[in-house]
Protein backbone atom coordinates (compact mmCIF):
# COMPACT_ATOMS: atom_id res chain seq x y z
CA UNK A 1 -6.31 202.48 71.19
CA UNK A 2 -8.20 205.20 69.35
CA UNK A 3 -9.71 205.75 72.18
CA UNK A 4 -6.97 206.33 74.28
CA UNK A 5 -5.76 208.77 71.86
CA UNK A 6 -8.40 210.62 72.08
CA UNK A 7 -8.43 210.26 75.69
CA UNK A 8 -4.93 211.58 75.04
CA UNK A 9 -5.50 214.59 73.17
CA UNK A 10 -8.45 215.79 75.35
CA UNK A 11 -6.11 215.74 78.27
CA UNK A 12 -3.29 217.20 76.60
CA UNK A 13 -5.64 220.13 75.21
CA UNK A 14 -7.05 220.69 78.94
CA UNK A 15 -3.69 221.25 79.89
CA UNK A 16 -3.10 223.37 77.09
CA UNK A 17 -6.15 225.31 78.22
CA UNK A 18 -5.45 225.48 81.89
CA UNK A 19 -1.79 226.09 80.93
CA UNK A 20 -3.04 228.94 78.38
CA UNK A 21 -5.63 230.10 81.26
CA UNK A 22 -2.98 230.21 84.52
CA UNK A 23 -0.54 232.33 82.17
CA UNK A 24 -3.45 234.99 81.45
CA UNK A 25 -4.13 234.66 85.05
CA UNK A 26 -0.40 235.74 85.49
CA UNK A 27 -0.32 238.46 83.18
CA UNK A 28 -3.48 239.83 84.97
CA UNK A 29 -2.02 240.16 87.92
CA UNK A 30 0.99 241.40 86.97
CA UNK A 31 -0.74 244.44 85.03
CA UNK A 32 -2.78 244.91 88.19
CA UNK A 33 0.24 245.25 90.11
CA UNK A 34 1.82 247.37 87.50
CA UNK A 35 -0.92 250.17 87.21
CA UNK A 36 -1.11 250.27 90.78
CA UNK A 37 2.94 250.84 91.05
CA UNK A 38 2.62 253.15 88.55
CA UNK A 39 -0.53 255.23 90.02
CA UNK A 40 0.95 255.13 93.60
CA UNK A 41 4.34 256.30 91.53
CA UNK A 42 2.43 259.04 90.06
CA UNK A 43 0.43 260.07 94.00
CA UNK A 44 3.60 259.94 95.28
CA UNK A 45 5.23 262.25 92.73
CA UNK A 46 2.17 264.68 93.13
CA UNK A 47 3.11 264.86 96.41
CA UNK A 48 6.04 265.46 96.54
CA UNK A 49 5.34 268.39 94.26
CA UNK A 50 2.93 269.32 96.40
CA UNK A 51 5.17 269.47 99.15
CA UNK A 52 7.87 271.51 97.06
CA UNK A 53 5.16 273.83 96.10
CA UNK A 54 4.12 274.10 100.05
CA UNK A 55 7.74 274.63 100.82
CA UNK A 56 8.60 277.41 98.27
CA UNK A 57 5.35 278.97 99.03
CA UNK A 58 6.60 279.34 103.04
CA UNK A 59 9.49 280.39 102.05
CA UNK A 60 8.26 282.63 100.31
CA UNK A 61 5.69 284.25 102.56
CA UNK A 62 9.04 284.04 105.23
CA UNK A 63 11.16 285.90 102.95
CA UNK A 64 8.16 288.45 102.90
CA UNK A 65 7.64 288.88 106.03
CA UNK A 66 11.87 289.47 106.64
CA UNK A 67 11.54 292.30 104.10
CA UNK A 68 8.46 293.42 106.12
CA UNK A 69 10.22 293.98 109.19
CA UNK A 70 13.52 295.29 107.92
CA UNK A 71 11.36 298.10 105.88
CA UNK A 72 10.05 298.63 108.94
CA UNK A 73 13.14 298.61 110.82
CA UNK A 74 14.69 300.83 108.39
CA UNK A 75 11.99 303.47 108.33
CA UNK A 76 11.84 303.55 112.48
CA UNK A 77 15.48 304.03 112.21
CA UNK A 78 15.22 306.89 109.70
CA UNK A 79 12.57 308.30 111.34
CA UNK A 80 14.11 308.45 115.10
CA UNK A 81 17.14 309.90 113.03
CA UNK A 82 14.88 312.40 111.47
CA UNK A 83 13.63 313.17 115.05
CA UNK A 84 16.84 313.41 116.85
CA UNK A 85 18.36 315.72 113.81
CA UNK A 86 14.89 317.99 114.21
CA UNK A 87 15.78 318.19 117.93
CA UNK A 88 19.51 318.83 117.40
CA UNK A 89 18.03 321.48 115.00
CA UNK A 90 15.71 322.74 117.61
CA UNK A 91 18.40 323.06 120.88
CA UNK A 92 20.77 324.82 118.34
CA UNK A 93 18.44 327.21 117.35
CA UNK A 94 17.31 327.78 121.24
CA UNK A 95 21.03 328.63 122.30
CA UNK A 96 21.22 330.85 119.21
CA UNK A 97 18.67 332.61 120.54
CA UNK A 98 19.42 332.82 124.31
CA UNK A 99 23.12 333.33 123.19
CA UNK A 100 21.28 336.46 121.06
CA UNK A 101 19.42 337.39 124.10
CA UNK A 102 22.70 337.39 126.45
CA UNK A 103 24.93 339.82 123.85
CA UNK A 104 21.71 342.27 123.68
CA UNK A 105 21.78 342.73 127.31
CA UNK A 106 25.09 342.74 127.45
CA UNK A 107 24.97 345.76 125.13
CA UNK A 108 22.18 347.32 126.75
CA UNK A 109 24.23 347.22 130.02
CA UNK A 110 27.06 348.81 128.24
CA UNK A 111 25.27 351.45 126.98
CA UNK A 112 23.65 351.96 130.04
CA UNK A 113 27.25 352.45 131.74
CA UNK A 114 28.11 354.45 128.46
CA UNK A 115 25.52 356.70 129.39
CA UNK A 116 25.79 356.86 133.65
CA UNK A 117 29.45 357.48 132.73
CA UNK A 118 28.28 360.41 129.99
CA UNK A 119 26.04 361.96 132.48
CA UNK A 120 28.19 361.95 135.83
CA UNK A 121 30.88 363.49 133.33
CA UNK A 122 28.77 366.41 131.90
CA UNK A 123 27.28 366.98 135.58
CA UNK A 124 30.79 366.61 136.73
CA UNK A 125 32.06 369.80 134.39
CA UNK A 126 28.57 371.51 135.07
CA UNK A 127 29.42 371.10 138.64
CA UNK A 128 32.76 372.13 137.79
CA UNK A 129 31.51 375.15 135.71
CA UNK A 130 29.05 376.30 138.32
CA UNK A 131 32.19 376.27 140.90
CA UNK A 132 34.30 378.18 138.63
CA UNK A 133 31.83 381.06 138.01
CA UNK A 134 30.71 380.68 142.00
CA UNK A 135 34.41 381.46 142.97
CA UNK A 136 35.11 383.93 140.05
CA UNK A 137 31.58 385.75 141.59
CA UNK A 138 33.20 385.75 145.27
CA UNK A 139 36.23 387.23 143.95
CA UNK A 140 34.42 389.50 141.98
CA UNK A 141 32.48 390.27 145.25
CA UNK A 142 36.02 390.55 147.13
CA UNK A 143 37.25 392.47 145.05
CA UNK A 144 34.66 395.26 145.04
């Protein structure tokens, strides 16, 4: 009977034991499969942040090169403006000068009919003259 107790107690500590040894089995494992939720939580939050930081850093060299190519826009524009003004400038300034050129001959033309006209009138009353004193010298000679 004493024996059987004892029999007893030895089986009901093995159980104890393997009872005691299955549930630190247990919590094992579940630790294990805690830390490696946790660490593939934690990868997959670095990558995502990773990702972010990839993204912003596109956009950002994107939004650079936009700004690029409207300063460059911007600067072809003003400079074809600057070109077309300097050649607005330039045509102006050539009719100016033609239009300059046409008025001085015009006045040299004049003046040159101003002074035709002057001549053939003071050759006209020398001719005139000269025919006044020739008939005043026949009469003269008439008379005589």
């Amino acid at each position: 009977s004493t024996e059987d107790e004892q029999m007893q107690k030895y089986l009901e500590e093995e159980r104890t034991a393997e009872e005691a040894a299955r549930a630190m089995r247990e919590r094992i494992e579940a630790r294990k499969r805690d830390m490696a939720n946790q660490k593939k939580g934690t990868e997959d939050e670095q990558m995502q942040k990773y990702l972010e930081e990839e993204r912003a850093s596109e956009e950002a060299a994107r939004a650079m090169k936009e700004r690029i190519e409207a300063r460059k826009k911007d600067l072809a524009s003003k400079k074809k403006s600057e070109e077309e003004a300097q050649m607005q400038k330039y045509l102006e300034e050539e009719r100016a000068a033609e239009e300059a050129a046409r008025a001085m001959k015009e006045r040299i033309e004049a003046r040159k009919r101003d002074l035709a006209n002057q001549k053939k009138g003071t050759e006209d009353e020398q001719m005139q003259k000269y025919l006044e004193e020739e008939r005043a010298s026949e009469e003269a000679a008439r008379a005589m």
